[in-house]
C-alpha atoms as a PDB file:
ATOM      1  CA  UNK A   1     135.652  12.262 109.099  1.00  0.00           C
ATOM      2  CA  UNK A   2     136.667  14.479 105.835  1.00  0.00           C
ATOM      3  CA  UNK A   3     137.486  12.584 102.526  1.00  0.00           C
ATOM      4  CA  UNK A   4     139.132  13.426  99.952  1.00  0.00           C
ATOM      5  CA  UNK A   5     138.007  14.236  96.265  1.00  0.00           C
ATOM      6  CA  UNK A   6     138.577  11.035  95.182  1.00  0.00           C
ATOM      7  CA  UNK A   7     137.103   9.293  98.227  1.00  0.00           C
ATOM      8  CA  UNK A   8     133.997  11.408  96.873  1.00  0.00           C
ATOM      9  CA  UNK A   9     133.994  10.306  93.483  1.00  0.00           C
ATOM     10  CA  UNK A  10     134.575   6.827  94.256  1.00  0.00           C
ATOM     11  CA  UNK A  11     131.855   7.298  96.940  1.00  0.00           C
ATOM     12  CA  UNK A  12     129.096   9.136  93.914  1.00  0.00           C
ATOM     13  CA  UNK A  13     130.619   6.341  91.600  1.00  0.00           C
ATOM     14  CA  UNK A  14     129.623   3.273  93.714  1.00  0.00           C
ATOM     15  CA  UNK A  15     126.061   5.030  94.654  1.00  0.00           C
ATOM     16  CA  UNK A  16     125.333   5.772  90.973  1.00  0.00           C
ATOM     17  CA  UNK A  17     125.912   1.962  90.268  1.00  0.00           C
ATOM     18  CA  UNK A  18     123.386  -0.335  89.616  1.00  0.00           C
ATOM     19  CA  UNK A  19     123.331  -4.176  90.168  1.00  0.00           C
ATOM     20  CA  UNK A  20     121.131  -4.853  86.661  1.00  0.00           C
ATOM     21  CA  UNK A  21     123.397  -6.113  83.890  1.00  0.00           C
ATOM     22  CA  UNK A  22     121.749  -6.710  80.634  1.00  0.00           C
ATOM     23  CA  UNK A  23     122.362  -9.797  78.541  1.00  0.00           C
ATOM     24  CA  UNK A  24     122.532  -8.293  75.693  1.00  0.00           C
ATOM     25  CA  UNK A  25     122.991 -11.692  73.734  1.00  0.00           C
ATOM     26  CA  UNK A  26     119.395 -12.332  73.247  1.00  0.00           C
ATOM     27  CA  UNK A  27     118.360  -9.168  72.700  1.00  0.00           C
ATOM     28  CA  UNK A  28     120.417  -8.952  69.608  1.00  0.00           C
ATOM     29  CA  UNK A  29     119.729 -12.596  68.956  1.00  0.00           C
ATOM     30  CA  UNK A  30     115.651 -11.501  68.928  1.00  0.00           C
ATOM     31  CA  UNK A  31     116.891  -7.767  66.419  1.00  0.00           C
ATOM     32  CA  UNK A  32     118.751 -10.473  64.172  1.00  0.00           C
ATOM     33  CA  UNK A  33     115.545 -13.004  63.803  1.00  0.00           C
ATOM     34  CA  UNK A  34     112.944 -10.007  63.489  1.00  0.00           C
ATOM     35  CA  UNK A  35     115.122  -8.215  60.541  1.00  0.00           C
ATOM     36  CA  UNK A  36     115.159 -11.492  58.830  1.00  0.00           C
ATOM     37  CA  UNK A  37     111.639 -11.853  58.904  1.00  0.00           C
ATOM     38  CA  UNK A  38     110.878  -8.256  57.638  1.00  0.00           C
ATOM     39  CA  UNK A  39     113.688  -8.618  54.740  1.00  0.00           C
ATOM     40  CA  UNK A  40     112.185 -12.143  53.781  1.00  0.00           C
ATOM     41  CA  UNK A  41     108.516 -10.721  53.742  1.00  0.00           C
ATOM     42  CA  UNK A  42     109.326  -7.483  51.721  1.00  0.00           C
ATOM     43  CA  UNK A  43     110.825  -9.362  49.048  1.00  0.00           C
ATOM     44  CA  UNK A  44     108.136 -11.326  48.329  1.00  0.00           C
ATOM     45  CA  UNK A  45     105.894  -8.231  47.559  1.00  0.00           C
ATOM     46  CA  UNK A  46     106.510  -6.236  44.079  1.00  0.00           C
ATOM     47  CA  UNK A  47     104.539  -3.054  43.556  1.00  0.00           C
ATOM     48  CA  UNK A  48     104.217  -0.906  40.341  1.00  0.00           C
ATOM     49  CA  UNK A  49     103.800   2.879  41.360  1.00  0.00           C
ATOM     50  CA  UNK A  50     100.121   3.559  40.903  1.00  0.00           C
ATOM     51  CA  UNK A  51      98.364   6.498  39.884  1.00  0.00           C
ATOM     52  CA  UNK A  52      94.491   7.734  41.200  1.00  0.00           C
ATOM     53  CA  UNK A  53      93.432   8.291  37.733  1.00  0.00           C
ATOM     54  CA  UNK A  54      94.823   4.371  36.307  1.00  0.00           C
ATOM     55  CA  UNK A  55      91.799   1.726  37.094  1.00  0.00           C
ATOM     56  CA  UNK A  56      94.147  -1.153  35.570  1.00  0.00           C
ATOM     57  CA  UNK A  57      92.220  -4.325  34.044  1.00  0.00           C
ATOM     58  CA  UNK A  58      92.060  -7.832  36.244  1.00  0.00           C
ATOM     59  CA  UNK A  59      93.844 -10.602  35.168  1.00  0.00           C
ATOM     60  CA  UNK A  60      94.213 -14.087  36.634  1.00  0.00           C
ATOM     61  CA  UNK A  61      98.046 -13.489  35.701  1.00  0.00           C
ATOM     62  CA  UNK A  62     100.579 -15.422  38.743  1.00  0.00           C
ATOM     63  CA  UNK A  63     103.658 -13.849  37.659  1.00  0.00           C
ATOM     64  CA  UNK A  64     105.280 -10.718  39.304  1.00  0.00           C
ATOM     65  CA  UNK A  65     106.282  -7.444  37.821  1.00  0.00           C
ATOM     66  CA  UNK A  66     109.464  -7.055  36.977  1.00  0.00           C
ATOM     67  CA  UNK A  67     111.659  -3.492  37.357  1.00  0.00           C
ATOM     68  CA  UNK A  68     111.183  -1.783  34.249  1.00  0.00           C
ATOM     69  CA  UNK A  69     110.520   1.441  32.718  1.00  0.00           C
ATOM     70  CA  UNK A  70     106.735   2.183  32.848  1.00  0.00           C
ATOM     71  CA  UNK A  71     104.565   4.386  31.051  1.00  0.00           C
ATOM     72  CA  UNK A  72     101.493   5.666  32.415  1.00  0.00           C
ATOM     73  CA  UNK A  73      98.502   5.739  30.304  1.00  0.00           C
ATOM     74  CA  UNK A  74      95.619   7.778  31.706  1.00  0.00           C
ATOM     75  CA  UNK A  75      92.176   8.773  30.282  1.00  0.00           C
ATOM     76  CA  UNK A  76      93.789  12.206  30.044  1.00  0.00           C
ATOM     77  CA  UNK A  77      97.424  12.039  29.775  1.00  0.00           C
ATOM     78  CA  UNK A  78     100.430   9.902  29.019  1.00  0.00           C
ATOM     79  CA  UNK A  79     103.145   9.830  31.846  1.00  0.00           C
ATOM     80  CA  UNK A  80     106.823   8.727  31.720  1.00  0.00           C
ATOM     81  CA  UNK A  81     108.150   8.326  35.468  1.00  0.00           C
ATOM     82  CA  UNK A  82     106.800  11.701  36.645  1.00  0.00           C
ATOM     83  CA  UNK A  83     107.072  13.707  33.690  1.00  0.00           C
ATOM     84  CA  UNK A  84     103.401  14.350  31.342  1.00  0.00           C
ATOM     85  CA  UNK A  85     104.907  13.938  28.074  1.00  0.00           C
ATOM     86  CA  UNK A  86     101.712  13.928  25.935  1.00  0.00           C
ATOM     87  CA  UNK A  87      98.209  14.920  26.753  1.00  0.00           C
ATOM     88  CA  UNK A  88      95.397  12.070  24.990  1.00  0.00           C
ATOM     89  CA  UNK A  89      93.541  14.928  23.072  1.00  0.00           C
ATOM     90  CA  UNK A  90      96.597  15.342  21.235  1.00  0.00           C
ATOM     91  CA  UNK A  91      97.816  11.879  20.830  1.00  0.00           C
ATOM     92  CA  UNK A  92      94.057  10.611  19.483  1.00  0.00           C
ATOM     93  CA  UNK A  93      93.574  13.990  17.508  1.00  0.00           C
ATOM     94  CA  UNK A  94      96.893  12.751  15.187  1.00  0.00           C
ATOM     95  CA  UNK A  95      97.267  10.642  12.459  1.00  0.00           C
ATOM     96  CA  UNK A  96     100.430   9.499  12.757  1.00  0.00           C
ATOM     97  CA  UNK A  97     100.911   6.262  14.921  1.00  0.00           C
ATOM     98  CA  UNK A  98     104.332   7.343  16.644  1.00  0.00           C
ATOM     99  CA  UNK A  99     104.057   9.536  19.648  1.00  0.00           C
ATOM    100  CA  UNK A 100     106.983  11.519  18.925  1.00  0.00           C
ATOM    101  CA  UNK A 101     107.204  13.065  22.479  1.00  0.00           C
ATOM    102  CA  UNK A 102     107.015   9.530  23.918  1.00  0.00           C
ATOM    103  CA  UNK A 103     109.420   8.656  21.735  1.00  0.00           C
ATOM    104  CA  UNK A 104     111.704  11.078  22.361  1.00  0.00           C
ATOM    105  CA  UNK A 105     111.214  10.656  26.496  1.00  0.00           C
ATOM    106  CA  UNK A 106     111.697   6.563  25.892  1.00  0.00           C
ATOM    107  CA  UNK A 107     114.780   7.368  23.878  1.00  0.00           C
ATOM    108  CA  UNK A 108     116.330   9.547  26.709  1.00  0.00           C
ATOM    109  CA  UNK A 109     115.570   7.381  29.558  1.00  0.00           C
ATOM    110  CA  UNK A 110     117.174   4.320  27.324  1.00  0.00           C
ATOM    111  CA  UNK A 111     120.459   6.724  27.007  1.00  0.00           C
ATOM    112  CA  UNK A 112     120.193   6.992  30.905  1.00  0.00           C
ATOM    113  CA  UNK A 113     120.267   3.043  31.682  1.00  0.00           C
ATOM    114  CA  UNK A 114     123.661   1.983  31.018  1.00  0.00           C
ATOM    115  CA  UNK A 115     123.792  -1.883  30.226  1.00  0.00           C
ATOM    116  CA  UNK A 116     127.140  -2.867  31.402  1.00  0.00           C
ATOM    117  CA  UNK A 117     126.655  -6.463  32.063  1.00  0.00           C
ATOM    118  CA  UNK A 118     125.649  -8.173  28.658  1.00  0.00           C
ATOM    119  CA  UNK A 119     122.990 -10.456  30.568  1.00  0.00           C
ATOM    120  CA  UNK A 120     121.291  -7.559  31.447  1.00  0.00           C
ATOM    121  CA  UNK A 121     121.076  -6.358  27.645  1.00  0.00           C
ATOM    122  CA  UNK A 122     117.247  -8.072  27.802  1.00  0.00           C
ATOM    123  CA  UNK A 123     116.515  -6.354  30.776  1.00  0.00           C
ATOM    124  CA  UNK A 124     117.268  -2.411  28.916  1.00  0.00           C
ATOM    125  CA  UNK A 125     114.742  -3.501  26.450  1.00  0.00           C
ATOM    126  CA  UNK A 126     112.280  -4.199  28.899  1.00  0.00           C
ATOM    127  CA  UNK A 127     109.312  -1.680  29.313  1.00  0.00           C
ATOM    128  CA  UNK A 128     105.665  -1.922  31.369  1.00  0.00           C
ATOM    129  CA  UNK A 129     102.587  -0.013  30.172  1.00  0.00           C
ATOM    130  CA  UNK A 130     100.041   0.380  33.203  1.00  0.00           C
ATOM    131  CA  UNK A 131      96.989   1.877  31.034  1.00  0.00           C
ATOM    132  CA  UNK A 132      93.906   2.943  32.538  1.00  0.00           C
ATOM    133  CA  UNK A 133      91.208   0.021  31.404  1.00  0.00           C
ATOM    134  CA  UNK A 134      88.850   2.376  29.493  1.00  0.00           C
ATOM    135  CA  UNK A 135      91.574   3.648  27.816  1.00  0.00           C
ATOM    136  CA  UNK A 136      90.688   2.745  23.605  1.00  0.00           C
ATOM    137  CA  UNK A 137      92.810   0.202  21.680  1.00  0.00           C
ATOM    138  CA  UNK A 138      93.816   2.825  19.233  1.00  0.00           C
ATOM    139  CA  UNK A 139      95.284   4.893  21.890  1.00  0.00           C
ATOM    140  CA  UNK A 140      97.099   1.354  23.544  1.00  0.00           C
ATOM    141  CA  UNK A 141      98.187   0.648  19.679  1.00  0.00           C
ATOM    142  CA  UNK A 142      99.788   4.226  19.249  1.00  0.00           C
ATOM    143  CA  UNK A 143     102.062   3.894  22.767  1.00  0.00           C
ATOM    144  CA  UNK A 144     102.905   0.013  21.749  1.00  0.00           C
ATOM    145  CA  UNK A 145     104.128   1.027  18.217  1.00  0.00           C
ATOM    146  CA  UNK A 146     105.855   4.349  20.066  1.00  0.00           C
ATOM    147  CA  UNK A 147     108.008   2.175  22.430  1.00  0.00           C
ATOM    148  CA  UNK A 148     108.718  -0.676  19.466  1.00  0.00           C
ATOM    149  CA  UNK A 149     109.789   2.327  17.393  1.00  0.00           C
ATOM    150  CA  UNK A 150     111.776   3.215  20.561  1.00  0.00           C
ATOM    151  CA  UNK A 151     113.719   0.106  20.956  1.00  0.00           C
ATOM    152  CA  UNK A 152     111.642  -1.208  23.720  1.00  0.00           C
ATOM    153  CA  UNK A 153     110.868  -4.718  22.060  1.00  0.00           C
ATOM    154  CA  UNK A 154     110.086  -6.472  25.574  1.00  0.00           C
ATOM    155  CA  UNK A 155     106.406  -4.800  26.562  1.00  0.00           C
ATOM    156  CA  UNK A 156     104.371  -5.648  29.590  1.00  0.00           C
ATOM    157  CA  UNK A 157     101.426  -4.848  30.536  1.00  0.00           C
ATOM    158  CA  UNK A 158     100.303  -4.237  33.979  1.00  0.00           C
ATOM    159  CA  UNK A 159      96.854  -5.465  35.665  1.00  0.00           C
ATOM    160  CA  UNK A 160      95.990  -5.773  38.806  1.00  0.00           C
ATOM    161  CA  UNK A 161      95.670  -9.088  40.306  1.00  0.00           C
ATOM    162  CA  UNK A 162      92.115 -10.899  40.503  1.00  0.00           C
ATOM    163  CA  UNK A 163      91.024 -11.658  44.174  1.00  0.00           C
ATOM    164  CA  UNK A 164      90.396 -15.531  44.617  1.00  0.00           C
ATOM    165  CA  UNK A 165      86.915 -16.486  45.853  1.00  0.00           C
END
């Protein structure tokens, strides 16, 4: 017996065919519960960006960093998101107590953060200082008095955590 083309394709169609249907309910259902979970978790976790060169102090501190502008204090070299704007020879070598690079870097970054919300006013004027813990006080003094000059009249600093025997 000869059939016709679309006695063939019928015939490949039904032969191709599978009996499985997936539920795909519960699959979805389990996708839905496991992306909650891993949004949940993540927000409970803050992180400053770290450098290999910062050993930050420990501090029994419980509160969480916030999202600010931070400025990277090394033993070498003072850092402004990934830009070097001062070396420490330099900064320690002069008498005067404002970093004018720093300044000028904090200034431009302020410029960049547009406050459109007044609540969030606060938040501009927010700024973190991760400095490396052998870093000297007149060196912490000089970047303080830099981001005061600066406008920056909320300054944290950032430690890292003590572990809990």
């Amino acid at each position: 017996m000869k059939l016709t083309p679309l006695q063939k394709r019928a015939a490949r169609k039904d032969r191709n065919q599978s009996g499985l249907d997936m539920n795909l309910v519960s699959l979805i259902d389990v996708f839905t519960i496991l992306i909650f979970f891993l949004l949940s978790n993540s927000a409970e976790v803050e992180l400053l960006p770290s450098h290999k060169s910062v050993q930050l102090p420990e501090s029994s501190a419980e509160q969480s960093p916030r999202d600010t502008l931070v400025v990277l204090v090394s033993g070498t070299e003072i850092i402004v998101g990934n830009r070097v704007v001062a070396q420490v020879a330099d900064v320690m070598a002069s008498a005067n107590d404002v970093i004018v690079p720093l300044k000028a870097e904090l200034e431009q970054q302020k410029a960049q953060r547009q406050v459109v919300r007044t609540e969030n006013a606060a938040k501009a004027q927010a700024i973190t200082i991760m400095g490396d813990k052998a870093i000297p006080y007149q060196l912490l003094r000089k970047v303080m008095v830099t981001c005061a000059q600066a406008s920056f009249s909320d300054v944290s600093f950032a430690v890292r955590q003590k572990e809990s025997t």
